[in-house]
C-alpha atoms as a PDB file:
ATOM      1  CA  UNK A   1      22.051  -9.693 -39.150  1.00  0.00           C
ATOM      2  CA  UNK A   2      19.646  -6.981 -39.324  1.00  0.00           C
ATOM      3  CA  UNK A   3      17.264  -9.514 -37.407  1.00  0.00           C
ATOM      4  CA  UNK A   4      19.302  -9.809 -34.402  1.00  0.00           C
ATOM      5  CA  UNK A   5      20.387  -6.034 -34.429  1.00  0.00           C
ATOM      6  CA  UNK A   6      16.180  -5.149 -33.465  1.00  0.00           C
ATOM      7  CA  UNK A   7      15.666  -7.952 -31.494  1.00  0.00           C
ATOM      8  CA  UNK A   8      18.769  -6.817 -29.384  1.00  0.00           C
ATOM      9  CA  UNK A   9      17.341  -3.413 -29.418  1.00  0.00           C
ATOM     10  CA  UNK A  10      14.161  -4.652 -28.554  1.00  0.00           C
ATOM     11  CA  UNK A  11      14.941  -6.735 -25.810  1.00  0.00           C
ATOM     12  CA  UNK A  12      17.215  -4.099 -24.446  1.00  0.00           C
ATOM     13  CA  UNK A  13      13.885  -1.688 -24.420  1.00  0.00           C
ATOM     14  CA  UNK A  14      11.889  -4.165 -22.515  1.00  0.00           C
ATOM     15  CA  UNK A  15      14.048  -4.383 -19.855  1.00  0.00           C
ATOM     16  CA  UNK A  16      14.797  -0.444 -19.103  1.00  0.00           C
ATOM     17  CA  UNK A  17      10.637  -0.038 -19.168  1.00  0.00           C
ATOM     18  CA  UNK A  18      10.555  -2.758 -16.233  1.00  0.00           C
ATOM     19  CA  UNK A  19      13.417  -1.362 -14.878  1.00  0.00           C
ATOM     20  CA  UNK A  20      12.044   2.085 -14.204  1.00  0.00           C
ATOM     21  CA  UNK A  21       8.165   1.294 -14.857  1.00  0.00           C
ATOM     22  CA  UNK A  22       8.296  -1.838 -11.749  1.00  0.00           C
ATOM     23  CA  UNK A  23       9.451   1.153  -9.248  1.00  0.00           C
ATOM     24  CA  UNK A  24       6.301   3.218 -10.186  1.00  0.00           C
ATOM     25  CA  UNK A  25       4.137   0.313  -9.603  1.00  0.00           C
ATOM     26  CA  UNK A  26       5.513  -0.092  -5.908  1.00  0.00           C
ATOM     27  CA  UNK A  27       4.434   3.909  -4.918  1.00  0.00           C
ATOM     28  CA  UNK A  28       1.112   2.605  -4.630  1.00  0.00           C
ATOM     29  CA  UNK A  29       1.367  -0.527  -3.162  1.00  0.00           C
ATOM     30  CA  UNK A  30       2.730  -1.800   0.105  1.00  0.00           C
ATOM     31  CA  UNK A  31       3.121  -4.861   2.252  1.00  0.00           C
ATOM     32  CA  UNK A  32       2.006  -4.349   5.915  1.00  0.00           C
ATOM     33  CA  UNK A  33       1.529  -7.225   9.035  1.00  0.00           C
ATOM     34  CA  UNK A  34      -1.656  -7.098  11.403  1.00  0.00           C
ATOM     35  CA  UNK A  35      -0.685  -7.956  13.880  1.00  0.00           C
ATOM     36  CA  UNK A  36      -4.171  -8.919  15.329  1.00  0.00           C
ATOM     37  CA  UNK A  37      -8.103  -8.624  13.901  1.00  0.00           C
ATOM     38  CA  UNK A  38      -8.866  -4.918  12.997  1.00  0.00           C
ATOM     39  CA  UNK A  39     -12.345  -3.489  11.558  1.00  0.00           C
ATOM     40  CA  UNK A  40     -12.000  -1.196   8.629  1.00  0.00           C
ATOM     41  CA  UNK A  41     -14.906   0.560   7.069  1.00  0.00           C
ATOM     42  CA  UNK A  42     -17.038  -2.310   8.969  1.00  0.00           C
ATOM     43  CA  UNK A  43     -15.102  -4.871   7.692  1.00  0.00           C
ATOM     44  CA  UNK A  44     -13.281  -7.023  10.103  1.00  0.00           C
ATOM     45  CA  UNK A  45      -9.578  -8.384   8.763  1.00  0.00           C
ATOM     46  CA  UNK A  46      -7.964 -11.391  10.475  1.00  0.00           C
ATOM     47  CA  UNK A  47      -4.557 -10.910  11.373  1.00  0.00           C
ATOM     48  CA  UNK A  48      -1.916 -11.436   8.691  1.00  0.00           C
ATOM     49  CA  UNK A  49       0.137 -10.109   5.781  1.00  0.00           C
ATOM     50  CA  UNK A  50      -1.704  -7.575   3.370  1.00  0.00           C
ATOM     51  CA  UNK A  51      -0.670  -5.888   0.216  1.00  0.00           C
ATOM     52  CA  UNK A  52      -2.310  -2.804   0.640  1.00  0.00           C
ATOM     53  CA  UNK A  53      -2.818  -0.293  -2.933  1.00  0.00           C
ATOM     54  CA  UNK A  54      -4.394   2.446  -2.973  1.00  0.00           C
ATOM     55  CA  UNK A  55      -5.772   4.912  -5.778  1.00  0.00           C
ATOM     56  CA  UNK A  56      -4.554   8.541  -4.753  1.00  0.00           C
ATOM     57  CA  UNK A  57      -6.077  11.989  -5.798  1.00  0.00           C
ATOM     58  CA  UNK A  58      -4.445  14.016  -3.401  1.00  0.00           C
ATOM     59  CA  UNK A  59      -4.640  14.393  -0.658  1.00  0.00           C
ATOM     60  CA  UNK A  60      -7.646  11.785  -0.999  1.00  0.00           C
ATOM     61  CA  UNK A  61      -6.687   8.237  -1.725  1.00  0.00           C
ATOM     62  CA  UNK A  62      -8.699   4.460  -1.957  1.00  0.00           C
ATOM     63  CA  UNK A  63      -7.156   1.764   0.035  1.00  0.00           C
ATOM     64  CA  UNK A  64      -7.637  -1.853  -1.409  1.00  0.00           C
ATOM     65  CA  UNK A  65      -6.139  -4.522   1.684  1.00  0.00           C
ATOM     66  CA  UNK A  66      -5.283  -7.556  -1.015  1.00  0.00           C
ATOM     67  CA  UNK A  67      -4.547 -10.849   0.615  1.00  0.00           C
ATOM     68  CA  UNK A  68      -4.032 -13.647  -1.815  1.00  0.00           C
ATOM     69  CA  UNK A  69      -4.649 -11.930  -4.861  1.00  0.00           C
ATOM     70  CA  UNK A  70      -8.086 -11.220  -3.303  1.00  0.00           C
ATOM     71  CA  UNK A  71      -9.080  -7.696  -2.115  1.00  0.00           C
ATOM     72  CA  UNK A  72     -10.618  -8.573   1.174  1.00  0.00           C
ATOM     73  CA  UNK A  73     -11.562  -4.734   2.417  1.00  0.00           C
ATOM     74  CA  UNK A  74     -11.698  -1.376   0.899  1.00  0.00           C
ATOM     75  CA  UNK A  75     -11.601   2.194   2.869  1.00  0.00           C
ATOM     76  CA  UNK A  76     -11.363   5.451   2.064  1.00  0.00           C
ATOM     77  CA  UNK A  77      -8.431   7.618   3.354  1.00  0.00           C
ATOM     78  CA  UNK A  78      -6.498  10.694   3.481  1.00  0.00           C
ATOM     79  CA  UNK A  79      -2.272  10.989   3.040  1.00  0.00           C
ATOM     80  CA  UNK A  80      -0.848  13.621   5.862  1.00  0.00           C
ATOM     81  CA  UNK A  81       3.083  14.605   5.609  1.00  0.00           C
ATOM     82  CA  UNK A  82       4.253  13.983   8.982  1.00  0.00           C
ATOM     83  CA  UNK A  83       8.000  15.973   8.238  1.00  0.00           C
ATOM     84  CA  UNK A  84      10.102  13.080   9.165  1.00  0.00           C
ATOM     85  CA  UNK A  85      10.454   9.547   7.782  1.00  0.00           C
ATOM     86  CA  UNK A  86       9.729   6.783   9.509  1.00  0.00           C
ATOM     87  CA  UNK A  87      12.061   3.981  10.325  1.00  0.00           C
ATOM     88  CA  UNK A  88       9.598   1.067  10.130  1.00  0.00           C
ATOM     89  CA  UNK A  89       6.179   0.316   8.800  1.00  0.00           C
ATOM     90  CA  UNK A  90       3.392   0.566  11.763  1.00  0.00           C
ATOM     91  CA  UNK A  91      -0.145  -0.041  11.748  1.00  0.00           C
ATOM     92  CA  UNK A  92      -1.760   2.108  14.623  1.00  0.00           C
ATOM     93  CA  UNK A  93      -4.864   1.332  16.132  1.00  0.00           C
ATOM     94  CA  UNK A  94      -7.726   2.682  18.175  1.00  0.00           C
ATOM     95  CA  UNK A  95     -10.009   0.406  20.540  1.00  0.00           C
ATOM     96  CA  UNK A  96     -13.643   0.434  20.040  1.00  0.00           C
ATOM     97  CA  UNK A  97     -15.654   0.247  23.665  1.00  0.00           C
ATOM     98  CA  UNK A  98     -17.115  -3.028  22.138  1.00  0.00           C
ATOM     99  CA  UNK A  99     -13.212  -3.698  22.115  1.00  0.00           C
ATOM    100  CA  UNK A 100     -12.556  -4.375  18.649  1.00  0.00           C
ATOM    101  CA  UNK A 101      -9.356  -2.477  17.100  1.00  0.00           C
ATOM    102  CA  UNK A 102     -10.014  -0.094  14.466  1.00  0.00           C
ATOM    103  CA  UNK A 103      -7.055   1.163  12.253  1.00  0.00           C
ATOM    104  CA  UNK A 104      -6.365   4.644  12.638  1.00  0.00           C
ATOM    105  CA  UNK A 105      -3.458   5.282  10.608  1.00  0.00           C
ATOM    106  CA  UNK A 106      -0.379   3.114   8.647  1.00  0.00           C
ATOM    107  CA  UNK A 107       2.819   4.335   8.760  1.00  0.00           C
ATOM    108  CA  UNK A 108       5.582   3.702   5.832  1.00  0.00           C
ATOM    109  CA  UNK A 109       9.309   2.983   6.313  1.00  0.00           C
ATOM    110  CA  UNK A 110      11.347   5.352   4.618  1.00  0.00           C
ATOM    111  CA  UNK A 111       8.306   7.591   4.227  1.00  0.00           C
ATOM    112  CA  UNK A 112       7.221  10.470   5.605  1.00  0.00           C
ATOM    113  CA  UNK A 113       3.618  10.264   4.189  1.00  0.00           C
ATOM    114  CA  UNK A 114       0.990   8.557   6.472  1.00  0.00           C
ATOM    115  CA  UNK A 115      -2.636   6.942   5.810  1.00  0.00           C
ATOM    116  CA  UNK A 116      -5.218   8.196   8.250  1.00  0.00           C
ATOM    117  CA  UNK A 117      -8.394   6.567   8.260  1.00  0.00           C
ATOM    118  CA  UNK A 118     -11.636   8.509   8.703  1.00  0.00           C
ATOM    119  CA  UNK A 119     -13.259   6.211  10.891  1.00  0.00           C
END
């Protein structure tokens, strides 16, 4: 009896620290579409679906593009506070003169806080 009693407990533990510990996970993480080949930090990125994570120390962060379990770029970056949330996630670009699209910024849904690239 006592047996079951702690593995009830237990099992009831487990599953509030995933419950609220999964959500902190996903504050540094995100999934984001390019929509066509971009350079970052003179890496070039096929177009695709990315998780992007990043390492912050405000307002500084490190910004790991993940495809496949495999980090394919890294870049460093800044978070600005724009004041108003955004209603979708957008990568924003800016064209080289050699004509290849360098990210400039990513933009969150439901977040206010963008990525800007120092590029």
């Amino acid at each position: 009896m006592a047996v079951r009693k702690h593995l009830g407990i237990l099992v009831v533990s487990v599953i509030l620290v995933l419950a609220y510990g999964i959500p902190g996970f996903a504050k540094n993480s995100r999934n984001i579409a390019i929509a066509h080949p971009v350079v970052v930090s003179g890496t070039t990125i096929p177009a695709g679906q990315y998780a992007l994570r990043w390492q912050a120390q405000s307002p500084q962060a490190s910004v790991e593009f993940v495809k496949d379990k495999k980090i394919v770029a890294s870049a460093q970056c800044k978070f600005e506070d724009r004041g108003k949330k955004y209603s979708a996630s957008t990568v924003i670009y800016s064209t080289s003169p050699d004509g290849s699209n360098t990210i400039s910024e990513i933009r969150f849904a439901g977040s206010s806080e963008v990525l800007v690239f120092n590029e």
